[in-house]
N, C-alpha and C. Protein backbone atom coordinates (compact mmCIF):
# COMPACT_ATOMS: atom_id res chain seq x y z
N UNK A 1 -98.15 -23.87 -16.74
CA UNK A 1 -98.81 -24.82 -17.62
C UNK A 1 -99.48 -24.05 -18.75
N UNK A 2 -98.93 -24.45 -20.02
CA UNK A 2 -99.82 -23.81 -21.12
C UNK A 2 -101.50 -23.99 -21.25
N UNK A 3 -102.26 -23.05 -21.57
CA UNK A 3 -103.48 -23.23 -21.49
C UNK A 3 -104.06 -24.44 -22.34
N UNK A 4 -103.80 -24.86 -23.12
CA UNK A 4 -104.16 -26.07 -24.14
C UNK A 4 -103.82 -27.16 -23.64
N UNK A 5 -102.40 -27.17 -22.55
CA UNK A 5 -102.62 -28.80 -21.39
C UNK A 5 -103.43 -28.50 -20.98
N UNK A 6 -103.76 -27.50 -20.27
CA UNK A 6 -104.56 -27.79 -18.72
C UNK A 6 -105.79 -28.04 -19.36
N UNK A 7 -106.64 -27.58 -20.48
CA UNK A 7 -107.86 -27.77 -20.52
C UNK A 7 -107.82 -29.37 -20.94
N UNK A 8 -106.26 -29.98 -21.80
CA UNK A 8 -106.39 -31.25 -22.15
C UNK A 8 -106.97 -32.22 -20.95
N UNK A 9 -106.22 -31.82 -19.96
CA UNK A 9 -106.53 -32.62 -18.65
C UNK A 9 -107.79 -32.54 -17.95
N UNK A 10 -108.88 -31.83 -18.66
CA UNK A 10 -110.17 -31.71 -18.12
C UNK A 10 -110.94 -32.72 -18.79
N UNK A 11 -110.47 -33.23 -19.86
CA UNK A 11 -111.00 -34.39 -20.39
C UNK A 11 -111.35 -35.54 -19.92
N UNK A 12 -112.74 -36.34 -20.04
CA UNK A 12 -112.70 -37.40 -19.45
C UNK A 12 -113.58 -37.65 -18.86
N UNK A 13 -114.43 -38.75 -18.13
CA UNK A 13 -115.35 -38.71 -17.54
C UNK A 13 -115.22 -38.60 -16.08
N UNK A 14 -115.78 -37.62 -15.29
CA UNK A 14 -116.21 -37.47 -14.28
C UNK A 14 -117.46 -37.18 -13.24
N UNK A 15 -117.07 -37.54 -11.86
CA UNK A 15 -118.15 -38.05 -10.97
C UNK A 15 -118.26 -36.37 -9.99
N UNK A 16 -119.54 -35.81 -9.90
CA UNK A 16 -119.12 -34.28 -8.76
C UNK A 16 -119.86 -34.56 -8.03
N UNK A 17 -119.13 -34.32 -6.96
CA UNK A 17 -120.34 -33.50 -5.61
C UNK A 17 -120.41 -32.41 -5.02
N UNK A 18 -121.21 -31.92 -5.14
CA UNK A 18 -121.13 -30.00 -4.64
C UNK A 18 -122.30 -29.73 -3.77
N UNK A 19 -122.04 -28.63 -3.06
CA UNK A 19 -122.37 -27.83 -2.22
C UNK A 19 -122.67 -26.52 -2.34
N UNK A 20 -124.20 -26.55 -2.55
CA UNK A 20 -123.99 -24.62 -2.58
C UNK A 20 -124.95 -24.24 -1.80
N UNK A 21 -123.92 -22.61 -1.14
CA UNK A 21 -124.82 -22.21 -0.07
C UNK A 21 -124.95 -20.67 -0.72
N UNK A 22 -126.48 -20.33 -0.14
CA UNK A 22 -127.26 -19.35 -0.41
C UNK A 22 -127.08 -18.72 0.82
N UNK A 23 -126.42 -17.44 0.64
CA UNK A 23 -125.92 -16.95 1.42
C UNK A 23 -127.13 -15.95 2.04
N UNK A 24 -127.98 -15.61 1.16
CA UNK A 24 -129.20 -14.56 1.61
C UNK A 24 -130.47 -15.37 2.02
N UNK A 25 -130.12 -16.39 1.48
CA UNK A 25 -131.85 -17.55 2.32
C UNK A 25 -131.22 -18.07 3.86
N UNK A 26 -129.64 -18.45 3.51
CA UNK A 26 -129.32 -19.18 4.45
C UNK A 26 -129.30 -20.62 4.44
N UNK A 27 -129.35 -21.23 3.00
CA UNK A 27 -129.61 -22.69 2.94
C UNK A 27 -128.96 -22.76 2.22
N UNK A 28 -128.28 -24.59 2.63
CA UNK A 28 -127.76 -25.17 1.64
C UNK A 28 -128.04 -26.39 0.80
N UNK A 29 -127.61 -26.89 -0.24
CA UNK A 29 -128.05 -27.74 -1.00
C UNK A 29 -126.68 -28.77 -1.26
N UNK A 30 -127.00 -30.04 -1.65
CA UNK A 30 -126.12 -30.95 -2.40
C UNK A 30 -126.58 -31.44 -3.23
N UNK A 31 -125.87 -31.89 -3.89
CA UNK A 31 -126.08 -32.22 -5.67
C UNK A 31 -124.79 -33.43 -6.04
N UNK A 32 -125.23 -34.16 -7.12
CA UNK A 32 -124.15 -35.50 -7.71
C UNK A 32 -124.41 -34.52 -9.37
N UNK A 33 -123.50 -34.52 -9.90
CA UNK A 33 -123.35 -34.87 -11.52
C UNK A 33 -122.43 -35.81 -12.15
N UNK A 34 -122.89 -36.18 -13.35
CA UNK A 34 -121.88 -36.99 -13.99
C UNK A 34 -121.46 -36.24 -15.37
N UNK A 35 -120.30 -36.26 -15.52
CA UNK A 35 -119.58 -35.39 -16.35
C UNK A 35 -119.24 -35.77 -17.70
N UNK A 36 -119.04 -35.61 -18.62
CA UNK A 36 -118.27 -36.28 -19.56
C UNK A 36 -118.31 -35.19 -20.62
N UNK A 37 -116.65 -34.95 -20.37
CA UNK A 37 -115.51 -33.51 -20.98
C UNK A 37 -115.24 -34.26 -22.35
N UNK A 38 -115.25 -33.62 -23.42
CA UNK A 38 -114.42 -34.10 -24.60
C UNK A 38 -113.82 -32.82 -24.79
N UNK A 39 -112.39 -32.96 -25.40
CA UNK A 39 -111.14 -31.96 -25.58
C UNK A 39 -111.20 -31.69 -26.77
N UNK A 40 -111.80 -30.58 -27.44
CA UNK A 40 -111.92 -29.93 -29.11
C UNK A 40 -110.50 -29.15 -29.58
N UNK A 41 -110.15 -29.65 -30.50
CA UNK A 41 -108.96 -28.81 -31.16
C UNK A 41 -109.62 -27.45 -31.31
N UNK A 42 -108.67 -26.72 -32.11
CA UNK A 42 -109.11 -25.62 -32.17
C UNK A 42 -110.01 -25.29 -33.86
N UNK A 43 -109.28 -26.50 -34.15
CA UNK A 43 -110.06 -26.77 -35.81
C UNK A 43 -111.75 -26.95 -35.78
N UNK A 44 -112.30 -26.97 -34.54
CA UNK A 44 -113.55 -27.97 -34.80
C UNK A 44 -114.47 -26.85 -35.12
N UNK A 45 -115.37 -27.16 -35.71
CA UNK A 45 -116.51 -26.11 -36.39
C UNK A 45 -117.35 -25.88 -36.04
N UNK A 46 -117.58 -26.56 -34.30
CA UNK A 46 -118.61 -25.73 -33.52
C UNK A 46 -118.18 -25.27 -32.49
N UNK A 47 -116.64 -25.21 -32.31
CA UNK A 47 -116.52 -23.75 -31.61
C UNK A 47 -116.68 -22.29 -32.44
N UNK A 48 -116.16 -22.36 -33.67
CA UNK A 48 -116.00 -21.65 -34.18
C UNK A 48 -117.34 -21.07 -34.37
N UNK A 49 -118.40 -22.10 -34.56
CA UNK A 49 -120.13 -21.58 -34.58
C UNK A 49 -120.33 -20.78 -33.50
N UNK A 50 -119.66 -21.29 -32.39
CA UNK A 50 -120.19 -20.78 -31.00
C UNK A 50 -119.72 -19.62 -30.57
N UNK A 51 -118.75 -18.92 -31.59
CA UNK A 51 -118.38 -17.74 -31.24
C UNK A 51 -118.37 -16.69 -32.23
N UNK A 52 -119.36 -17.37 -33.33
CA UNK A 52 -119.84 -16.24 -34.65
C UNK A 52 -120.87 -15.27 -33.94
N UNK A 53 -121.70 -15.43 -32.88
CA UNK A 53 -122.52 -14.59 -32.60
C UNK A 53 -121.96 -13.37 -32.19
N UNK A 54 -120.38 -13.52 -31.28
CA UNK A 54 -119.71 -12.77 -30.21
C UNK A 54 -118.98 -11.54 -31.45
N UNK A 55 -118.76 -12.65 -32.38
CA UNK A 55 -118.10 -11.73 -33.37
C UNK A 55 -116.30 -12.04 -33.59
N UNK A 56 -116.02 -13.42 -32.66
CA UNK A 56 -115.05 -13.73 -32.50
C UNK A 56 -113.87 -14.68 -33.72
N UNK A 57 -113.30 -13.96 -34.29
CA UNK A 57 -112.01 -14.55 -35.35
C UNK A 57 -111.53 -15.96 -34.96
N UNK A 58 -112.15 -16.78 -35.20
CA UNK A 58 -111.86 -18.45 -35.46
C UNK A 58 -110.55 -18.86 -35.36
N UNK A 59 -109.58 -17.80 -36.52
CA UNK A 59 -108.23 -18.29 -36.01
C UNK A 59 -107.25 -18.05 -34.78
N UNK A 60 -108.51 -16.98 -33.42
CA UNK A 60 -107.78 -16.89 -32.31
C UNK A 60 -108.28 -18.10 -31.48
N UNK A 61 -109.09 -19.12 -31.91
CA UNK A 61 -109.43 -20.28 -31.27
C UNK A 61 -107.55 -21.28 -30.72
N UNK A 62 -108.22 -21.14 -29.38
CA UNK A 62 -106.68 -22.15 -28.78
C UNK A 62 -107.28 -23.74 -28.63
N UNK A 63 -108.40 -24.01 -28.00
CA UNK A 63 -108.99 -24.95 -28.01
C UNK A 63 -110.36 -24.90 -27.85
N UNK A 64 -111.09 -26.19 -26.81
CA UNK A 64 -112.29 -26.09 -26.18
C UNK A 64 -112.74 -27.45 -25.91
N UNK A 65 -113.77 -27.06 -25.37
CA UNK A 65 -114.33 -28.45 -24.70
C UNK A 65 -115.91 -28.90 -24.89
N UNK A 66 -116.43 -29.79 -24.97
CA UNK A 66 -117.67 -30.02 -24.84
C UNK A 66 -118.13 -31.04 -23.75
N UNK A 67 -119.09 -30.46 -23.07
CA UNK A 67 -119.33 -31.01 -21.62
C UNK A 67 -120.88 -31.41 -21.41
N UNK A 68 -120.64 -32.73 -21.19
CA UNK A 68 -122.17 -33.21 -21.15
C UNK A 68 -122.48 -33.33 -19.67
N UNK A 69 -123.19 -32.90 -19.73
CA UNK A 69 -123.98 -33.01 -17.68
C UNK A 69 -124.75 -33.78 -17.36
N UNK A 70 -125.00 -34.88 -16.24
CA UNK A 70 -126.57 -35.24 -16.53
C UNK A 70 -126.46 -34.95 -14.22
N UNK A 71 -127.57 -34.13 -13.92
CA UNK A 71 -127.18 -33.62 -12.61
C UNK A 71 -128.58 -33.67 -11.84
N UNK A 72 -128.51 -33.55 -10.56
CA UNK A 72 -129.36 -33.76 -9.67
C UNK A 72 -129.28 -33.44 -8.46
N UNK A 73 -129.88 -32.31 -7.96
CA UNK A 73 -129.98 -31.69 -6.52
C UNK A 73 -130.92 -32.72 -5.19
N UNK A 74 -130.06 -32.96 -4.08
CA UNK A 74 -130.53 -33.79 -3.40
C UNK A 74 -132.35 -33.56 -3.16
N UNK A 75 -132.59 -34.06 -2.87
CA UNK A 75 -134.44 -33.67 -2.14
C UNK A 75 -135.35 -33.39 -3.86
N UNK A 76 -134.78 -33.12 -5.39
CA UNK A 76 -134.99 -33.30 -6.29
C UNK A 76 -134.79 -33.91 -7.04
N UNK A 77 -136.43 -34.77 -7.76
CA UNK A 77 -136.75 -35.42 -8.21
C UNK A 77 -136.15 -35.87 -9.99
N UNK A 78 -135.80 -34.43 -9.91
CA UNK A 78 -135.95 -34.18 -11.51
C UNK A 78 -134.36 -34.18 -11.86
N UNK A 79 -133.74 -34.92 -12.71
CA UNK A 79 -132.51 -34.68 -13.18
C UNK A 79 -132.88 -33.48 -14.34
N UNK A 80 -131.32 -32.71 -14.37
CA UNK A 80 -131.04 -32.01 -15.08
C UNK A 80 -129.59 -32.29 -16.27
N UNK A 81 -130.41 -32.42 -17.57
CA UNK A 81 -129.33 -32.68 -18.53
C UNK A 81 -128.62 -31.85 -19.40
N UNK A 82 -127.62 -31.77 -19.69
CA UNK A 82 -127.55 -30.59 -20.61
C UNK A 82 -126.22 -30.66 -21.64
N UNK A 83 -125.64 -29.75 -22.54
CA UNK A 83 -124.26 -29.96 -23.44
C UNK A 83 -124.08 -28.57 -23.46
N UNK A 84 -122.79 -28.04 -23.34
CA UNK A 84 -122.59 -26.60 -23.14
C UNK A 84 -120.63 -27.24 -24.19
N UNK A 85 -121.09 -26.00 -24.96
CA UNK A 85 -119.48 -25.66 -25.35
C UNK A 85 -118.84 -24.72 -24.71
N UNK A 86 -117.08 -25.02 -24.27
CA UNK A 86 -116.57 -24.15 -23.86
C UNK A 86 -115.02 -23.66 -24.85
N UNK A 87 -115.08 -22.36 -25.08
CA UNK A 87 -114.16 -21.96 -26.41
C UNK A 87 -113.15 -21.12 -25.48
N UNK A 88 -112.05 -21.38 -25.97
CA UNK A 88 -110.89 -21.02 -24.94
C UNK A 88 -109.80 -20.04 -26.56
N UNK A 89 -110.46 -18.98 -26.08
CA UNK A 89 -109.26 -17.99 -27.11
C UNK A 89 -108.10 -17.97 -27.32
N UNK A 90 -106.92 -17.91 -28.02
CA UNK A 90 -105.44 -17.49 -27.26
C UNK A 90 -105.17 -16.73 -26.92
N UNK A 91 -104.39 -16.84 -25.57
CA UNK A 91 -104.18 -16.29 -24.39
C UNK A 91 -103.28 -14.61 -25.02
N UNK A 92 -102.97 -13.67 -23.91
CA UNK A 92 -102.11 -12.64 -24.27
C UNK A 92 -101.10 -13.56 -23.81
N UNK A 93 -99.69 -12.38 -23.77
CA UNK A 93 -98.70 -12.70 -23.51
C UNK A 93 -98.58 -12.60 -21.83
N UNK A 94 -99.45 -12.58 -20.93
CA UNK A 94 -99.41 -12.16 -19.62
C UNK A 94 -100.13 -13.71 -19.19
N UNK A 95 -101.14 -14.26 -20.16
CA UNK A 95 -101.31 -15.82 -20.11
C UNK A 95 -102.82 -15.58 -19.64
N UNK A 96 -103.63 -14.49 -19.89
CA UNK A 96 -105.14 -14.18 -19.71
C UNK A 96 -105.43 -14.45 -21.20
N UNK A 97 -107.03 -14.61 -21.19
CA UNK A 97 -107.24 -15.01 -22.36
C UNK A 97 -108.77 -14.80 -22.26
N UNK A 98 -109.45 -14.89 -23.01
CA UNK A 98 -111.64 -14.59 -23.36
C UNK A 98 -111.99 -16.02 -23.56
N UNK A 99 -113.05 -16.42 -22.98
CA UNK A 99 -113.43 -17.91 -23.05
C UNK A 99 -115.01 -17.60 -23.05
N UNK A 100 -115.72 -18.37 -24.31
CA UNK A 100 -117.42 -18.34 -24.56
C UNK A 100 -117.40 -19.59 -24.09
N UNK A 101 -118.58 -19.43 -23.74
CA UNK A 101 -119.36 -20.08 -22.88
C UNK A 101 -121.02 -20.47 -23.54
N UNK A 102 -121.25 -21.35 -24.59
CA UNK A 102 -122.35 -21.46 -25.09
C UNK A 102 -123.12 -22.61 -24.76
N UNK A 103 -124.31 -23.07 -24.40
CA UNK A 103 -125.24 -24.18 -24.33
C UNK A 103 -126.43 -23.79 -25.33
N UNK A 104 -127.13 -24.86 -25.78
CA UNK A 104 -128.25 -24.82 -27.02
C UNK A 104 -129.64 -24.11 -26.11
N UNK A 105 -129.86 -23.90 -24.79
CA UNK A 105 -130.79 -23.24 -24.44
C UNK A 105 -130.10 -21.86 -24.08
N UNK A 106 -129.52 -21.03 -23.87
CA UNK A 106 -129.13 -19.85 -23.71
C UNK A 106 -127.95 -19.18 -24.35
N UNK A 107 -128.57 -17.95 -24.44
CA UNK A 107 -127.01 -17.43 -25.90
C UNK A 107 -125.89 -17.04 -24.90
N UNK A 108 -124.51 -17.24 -25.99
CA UNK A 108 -123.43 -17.54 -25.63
C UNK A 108 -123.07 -16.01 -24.32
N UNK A 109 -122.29 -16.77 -23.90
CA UNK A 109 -121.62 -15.85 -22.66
C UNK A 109 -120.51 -15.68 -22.98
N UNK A 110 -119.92 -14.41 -22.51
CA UNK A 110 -118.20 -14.03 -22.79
C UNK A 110 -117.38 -14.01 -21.31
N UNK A 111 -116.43 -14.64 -21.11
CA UNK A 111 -115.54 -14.33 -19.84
C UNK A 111 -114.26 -13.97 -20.48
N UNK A 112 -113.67 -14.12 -19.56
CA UNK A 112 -112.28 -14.41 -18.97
C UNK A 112 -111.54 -15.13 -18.05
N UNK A 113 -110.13 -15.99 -18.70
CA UNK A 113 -109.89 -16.93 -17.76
C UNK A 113 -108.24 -16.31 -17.56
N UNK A 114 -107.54 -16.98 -16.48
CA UNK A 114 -106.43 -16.68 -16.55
C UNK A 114 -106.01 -18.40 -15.87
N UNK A 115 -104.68 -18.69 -15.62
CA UNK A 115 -104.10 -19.88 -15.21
C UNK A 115 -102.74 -18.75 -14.41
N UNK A 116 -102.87 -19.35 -13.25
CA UNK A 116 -102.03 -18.98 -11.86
C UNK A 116 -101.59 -19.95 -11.31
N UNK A 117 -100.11 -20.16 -11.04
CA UNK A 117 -99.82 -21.49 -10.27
C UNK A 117 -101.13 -22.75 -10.38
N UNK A 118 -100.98 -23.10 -11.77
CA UNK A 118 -102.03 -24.40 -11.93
C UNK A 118 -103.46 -24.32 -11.50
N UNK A 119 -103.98 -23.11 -11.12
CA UNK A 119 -105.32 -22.93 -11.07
C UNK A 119 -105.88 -21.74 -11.97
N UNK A 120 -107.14 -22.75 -12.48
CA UNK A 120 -107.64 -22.12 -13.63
C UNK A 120 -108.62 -21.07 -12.96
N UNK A 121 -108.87 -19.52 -13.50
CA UNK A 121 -109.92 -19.14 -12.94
C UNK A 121 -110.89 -18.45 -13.83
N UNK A 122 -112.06 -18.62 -13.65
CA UNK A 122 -112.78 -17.98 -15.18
C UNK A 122 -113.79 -16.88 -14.40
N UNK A 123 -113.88 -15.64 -14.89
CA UNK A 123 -114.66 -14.70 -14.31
C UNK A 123 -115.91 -14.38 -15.71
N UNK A 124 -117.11 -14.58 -15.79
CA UNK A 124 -118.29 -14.44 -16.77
C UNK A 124 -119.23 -13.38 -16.02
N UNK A 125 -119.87 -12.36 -16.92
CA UNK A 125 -120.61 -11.55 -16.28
C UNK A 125 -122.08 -12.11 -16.95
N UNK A 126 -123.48 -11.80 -16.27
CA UNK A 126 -124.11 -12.42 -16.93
C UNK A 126 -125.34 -11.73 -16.06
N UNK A 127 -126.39 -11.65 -16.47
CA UNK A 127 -127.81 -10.87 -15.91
C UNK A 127 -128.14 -10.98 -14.28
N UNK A 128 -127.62 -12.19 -13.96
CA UNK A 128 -127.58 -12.53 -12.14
C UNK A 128 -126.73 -11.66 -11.90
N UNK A 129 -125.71 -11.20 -12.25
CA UNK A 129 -124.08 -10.50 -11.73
C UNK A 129 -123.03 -11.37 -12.01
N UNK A 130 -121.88 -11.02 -11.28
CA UNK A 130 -120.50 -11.96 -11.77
C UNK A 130 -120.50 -12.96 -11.33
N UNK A 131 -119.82 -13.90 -11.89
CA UNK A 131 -119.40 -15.63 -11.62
C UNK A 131 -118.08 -15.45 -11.71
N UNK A 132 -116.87 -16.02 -10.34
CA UNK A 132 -115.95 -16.24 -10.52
C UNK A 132 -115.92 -18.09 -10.40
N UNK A 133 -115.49 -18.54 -10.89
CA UNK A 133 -114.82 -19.97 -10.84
C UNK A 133 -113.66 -20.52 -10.54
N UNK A 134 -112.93 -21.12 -10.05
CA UNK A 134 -111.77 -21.53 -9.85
C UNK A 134 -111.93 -23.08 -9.95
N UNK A 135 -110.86 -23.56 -10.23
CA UNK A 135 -110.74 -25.12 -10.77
C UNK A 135 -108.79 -25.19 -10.33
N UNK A 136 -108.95 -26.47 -9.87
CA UNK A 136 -107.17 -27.24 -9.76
C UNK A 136 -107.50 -28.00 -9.26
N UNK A 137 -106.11 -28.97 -9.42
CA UNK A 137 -106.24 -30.50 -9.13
C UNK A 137 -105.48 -31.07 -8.30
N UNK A 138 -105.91 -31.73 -7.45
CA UNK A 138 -105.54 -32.35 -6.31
C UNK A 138 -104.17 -33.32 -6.89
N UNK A 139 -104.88 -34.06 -7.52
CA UNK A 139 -104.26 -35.06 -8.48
C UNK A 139 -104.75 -35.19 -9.54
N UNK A 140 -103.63 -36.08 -10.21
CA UNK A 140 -104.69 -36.30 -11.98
C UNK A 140 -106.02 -36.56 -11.68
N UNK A 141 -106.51 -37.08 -10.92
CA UNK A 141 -108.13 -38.40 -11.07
C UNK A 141 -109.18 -37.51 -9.90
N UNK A 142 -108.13 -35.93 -9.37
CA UNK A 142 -108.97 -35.35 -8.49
C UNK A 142 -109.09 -33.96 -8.60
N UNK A 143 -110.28 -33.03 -8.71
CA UNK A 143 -110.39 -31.74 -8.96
C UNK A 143 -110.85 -31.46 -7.88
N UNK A 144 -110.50 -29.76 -7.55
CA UNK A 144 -111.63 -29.04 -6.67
C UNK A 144 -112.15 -27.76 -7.90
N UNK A 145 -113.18 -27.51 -7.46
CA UNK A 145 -114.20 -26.03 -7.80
C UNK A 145 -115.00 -25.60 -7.27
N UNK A 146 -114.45 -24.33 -7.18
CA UNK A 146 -115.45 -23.49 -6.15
C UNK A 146 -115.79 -22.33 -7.03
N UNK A 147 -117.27 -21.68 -7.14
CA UNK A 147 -117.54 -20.59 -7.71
C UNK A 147 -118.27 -19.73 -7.20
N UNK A 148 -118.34 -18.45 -6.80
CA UNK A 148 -119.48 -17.91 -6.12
C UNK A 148 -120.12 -16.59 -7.23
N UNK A 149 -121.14 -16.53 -7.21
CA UNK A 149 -122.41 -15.67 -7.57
C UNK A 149 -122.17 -14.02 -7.05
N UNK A 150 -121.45 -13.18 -7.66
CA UNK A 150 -121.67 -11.88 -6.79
C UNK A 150 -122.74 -10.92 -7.78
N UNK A 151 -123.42 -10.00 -6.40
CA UNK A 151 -123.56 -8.99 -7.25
C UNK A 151 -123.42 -7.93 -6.41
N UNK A 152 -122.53 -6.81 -7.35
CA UNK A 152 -122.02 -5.69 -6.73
C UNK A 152 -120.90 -6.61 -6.17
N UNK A 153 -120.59 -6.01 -4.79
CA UNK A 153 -119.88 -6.45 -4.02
C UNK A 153 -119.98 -7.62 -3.16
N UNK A 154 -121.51 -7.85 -3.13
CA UNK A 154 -121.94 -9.39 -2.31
C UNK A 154 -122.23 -10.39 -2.61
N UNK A 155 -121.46 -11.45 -2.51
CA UNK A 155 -121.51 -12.57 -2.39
C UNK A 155 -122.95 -13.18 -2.40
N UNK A 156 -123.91 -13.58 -3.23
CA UNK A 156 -124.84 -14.00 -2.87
C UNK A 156 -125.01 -15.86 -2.78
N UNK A 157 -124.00 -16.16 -3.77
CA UNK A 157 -124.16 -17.59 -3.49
C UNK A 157 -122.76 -18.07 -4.03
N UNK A 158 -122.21 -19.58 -3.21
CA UNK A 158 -121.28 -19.93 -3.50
C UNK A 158 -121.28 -21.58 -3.27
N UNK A 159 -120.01 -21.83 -3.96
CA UNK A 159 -120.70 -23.71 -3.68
C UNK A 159 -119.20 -24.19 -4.01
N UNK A 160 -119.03 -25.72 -3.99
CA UNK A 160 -117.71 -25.91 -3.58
C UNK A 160 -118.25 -27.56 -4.65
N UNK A 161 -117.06 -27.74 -5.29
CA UNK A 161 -117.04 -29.10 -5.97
C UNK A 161 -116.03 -29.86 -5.70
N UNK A 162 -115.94 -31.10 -5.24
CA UNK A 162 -115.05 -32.47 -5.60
C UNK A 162 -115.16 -33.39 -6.96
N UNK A 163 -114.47 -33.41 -7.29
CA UNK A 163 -114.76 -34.28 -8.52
C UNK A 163 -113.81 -35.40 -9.04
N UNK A 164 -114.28 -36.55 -9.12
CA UNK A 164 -113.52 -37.52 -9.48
C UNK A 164 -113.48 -37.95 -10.73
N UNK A 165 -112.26 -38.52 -11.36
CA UNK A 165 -112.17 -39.13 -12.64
C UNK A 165 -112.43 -40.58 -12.64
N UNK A 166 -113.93 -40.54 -13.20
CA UNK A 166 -113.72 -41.97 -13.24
C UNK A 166 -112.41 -43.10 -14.25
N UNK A 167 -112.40 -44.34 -13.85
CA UNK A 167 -111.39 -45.28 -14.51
C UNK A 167 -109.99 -44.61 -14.47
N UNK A 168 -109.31 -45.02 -15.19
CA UNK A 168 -107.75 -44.65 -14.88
C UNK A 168 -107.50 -43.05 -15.53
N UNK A 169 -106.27 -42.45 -15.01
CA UNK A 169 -105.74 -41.06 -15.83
C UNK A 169 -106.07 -40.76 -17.09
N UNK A 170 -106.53 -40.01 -17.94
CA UNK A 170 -105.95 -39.71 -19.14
C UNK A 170 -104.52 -39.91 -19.29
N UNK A 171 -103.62 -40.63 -20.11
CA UNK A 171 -102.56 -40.95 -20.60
C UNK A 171 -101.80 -39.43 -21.52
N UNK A 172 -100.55 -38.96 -20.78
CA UNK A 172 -99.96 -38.44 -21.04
C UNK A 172 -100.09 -38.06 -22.87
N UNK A 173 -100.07 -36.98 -23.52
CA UNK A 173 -100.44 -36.96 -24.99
C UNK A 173 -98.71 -37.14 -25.51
């Protein structure tokens, strides 16, 4: 799957429920978010903002996404809202590719994603240690994601997502 479907198909509004366990406290948590993905060409002018800091050439923009959150950890009171851009580079010829990672409260992050038999995986390094992510789909209207927290070599936290599309498929482009 070319990288510019698969992120097309992340579009849309969706429903999560996740699980993350803290592997060094020993506890776990659940959480609901509600999602809502919009699919950015590669023309749009705030990816391209979002990756002037990195130092990144606009015309290697493949696509991106903008993702609104509005989320809530069980036993907490307080929702958490937020809008994060995600800028998806073009890929090499091996089908890896650099993906920023920007929200309006913290400066942009640099990864890497690759796509493997229909699962997306994005690895970001960042002051906690590494984040790997993985994302694929059950079906059109069903995702899984799982990401865990390392540092060094250990695993410190990891958590597991279901996610549903609300209303019908996105319609074939």
């Amino acid at each position: 799957m070319e990288i510019v479907n698969f992120f097309e198909t992340l579009a849309g509004k969706w429903f999560s429920q996740r699980t993350i366990h803290n592997l060094a406290s020993q506890s776990s948590q659940a959480g609901e978010s509600n999602l809502l993905i919009e699919f950015l060409p590669a023309t749009d002018s705030d990816l391209a903002q979002a990756c002037a800091p990195l130092g990144h050439d606009p015309s290697h923009i493949a696509c991106g996404l903008r993702i609104h959150q509005d989320s809530q950890l069980d036993g907490d009171s307080k929702k958490v809202q937020s809008t994060s851009l995600m800028v998806v580079m073009t890929p090499t010829d091996a089908g890896a590719g650099t993906l920023v990672q920007a929200a309006s409260s913290s400066p942009a992050l640099q990864g890497s994603y690759r796509v493997e038999d229909d699962v997306l995986t994005i690895v970001t390094s960042t002051d906690a240690g590494q984040i790997e992510e993985r994302l694929w789909f059950a079906n059109p209207n069903l995702r899984m994601r799982t990401s865990v927290l390392k540092t060094g070599d250990a695993v410190q936290i990891a958590s597991f997502c279901s996610e549903i599309r609300m209303g019908a498929a996105k319609p074939a482009a």
